[in-house]
Protein backbone atom coordinates (compact mmCIF):
# COMPACT_ATOMS: atom_id res chain seq x y z
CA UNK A 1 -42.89 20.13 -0.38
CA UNK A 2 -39.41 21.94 0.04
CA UNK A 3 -37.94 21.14 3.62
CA UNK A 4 -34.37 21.92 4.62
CA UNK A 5 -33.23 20.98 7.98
CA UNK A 6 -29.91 22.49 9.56
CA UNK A 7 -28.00 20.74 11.51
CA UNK A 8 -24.16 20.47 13.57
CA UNK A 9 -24.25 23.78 15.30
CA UNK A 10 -23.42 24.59 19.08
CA UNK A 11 -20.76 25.90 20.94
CA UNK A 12 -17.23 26.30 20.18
CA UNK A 13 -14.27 28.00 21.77
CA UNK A 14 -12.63 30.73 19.53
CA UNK A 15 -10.05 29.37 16.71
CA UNK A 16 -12.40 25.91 17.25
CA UNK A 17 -13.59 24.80 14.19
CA UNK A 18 -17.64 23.33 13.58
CA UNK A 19 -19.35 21.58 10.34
CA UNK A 20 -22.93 22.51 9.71
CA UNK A 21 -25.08 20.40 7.49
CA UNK A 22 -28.51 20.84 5.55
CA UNK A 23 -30.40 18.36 4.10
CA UNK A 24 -32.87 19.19 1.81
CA UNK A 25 -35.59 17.35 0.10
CA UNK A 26 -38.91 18.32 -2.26
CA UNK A 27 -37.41 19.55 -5.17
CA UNK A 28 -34.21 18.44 -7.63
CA UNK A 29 -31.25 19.38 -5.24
CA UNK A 30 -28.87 18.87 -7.83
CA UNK A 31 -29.96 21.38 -10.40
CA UNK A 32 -29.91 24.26 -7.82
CA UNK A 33 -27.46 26.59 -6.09
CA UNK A 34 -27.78 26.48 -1.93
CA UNK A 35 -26.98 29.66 0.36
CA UNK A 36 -26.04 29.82 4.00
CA UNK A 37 -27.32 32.89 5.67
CA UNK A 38 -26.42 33.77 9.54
CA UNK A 39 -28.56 36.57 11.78
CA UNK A 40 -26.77 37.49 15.03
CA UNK A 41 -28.97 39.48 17.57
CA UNK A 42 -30.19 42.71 16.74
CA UNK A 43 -28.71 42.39 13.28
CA UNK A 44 -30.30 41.88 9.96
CA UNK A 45 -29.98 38.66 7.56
CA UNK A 46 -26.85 38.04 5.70
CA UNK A 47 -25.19 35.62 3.10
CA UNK A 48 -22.16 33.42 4.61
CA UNK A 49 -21.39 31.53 1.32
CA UNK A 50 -23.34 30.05 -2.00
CA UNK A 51 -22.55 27.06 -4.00
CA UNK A 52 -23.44 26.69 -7.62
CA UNK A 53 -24.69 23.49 -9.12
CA UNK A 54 -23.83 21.93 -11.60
CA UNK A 55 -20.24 23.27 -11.53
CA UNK A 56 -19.86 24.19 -7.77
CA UNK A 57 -18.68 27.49 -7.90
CA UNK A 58 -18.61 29.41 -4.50
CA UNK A 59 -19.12 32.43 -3.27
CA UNK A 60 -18.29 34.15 0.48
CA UNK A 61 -18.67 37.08 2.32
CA UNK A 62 -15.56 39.15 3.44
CA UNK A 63 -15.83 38.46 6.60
CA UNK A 64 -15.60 34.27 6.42
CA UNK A 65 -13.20 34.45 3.61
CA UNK A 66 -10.58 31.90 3.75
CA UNK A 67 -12.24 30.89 7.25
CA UNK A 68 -15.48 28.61 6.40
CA UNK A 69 -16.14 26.44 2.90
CA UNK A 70 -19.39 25.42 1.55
CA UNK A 71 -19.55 22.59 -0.09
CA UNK A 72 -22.20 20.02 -1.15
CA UNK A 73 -23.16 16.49 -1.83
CA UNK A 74 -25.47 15.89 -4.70
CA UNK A 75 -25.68 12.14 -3.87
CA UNK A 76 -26.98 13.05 -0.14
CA UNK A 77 -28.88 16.51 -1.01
CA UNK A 78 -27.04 17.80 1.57
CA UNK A 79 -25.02 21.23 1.68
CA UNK A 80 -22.57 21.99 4.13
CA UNK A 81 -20.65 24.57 5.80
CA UNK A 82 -17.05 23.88 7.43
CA UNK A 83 -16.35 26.60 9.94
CA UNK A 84 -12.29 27.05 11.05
CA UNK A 85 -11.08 29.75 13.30
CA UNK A 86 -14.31 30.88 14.89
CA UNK A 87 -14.63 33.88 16.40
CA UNK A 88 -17.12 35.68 18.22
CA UNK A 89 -18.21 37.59 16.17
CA UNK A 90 -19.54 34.49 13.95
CA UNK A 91 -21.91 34.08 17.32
CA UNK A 92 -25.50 33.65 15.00
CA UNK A 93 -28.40 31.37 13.92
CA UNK A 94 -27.27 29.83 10.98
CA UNK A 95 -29.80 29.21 8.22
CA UNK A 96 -29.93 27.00 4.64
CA UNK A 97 -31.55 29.05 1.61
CA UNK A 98 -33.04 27.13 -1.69
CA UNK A 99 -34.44 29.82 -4.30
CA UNK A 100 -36.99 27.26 -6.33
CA UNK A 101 -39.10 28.22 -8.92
CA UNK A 102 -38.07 32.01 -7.72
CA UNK A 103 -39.55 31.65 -4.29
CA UNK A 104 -37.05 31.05 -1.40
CA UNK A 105 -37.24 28.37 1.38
CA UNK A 106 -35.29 28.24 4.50
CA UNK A 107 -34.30 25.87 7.07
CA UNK A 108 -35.50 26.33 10.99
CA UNK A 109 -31.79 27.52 11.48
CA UNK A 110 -29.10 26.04 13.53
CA UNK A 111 -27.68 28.50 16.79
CA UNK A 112 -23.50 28.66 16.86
CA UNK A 113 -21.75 30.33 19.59
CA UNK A 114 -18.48 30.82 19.96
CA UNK A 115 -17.20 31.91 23.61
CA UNK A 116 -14.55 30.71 25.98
């Protein structure tokens, strides 16, 4: 059974800086690529960053470019997401995506808000 459980969000003051982890179990972590997805209120879905595996290539969206890094830890089955210079805008649950055998699984998603 695929389970991925987010975790490290809360609430942090804009330019603060927050590490979100997922830990994932129920399938071969290693051999798969890991997304983080954020929805903010009233908006839909969308993709923060991606990791490849093997090979850890990474992808991000526009908007957390040269902001947030994803990286992972095949030892640990454990993705994360490092989040510098937060703004408010980046106020949103935070979710973990696996795509295995071509179905996708998500995490319970972790709430970050950023607000003086």
């Amino acid at each position: 059974q695929v389970q991925l459980v987010e975790s490290g969000g809360g609430l942090a003051q804009p330019g603060g800086s927050l590490r979100l982890s997922c830990a994932a179990s129920g399938f071969t972590f290693s051999t798969y690529a890991m997304n983080w997805y954020r929805q903010a209120p009233g908006k839909e879905r969308e993709m923060v960053a991606s990791i490849t595996s093997p090979g850890g290539s990474t992808n991000y969206a526009d908007s957390v470019k040269g902001r947030f890094t994803i990286s992972r830890d095949n030892a640990k089955n454990t993705v994360y997401l490092q989040m510098n210079s937060l703004k408010p805008e980046d106020t949103a649950v935070y979710y973990c995506k696996a795509l295995y055998r071509s179905r996708p699984y998500w995490g319970q998603g972790t709430q970050v808000t950023v607000s003086s």
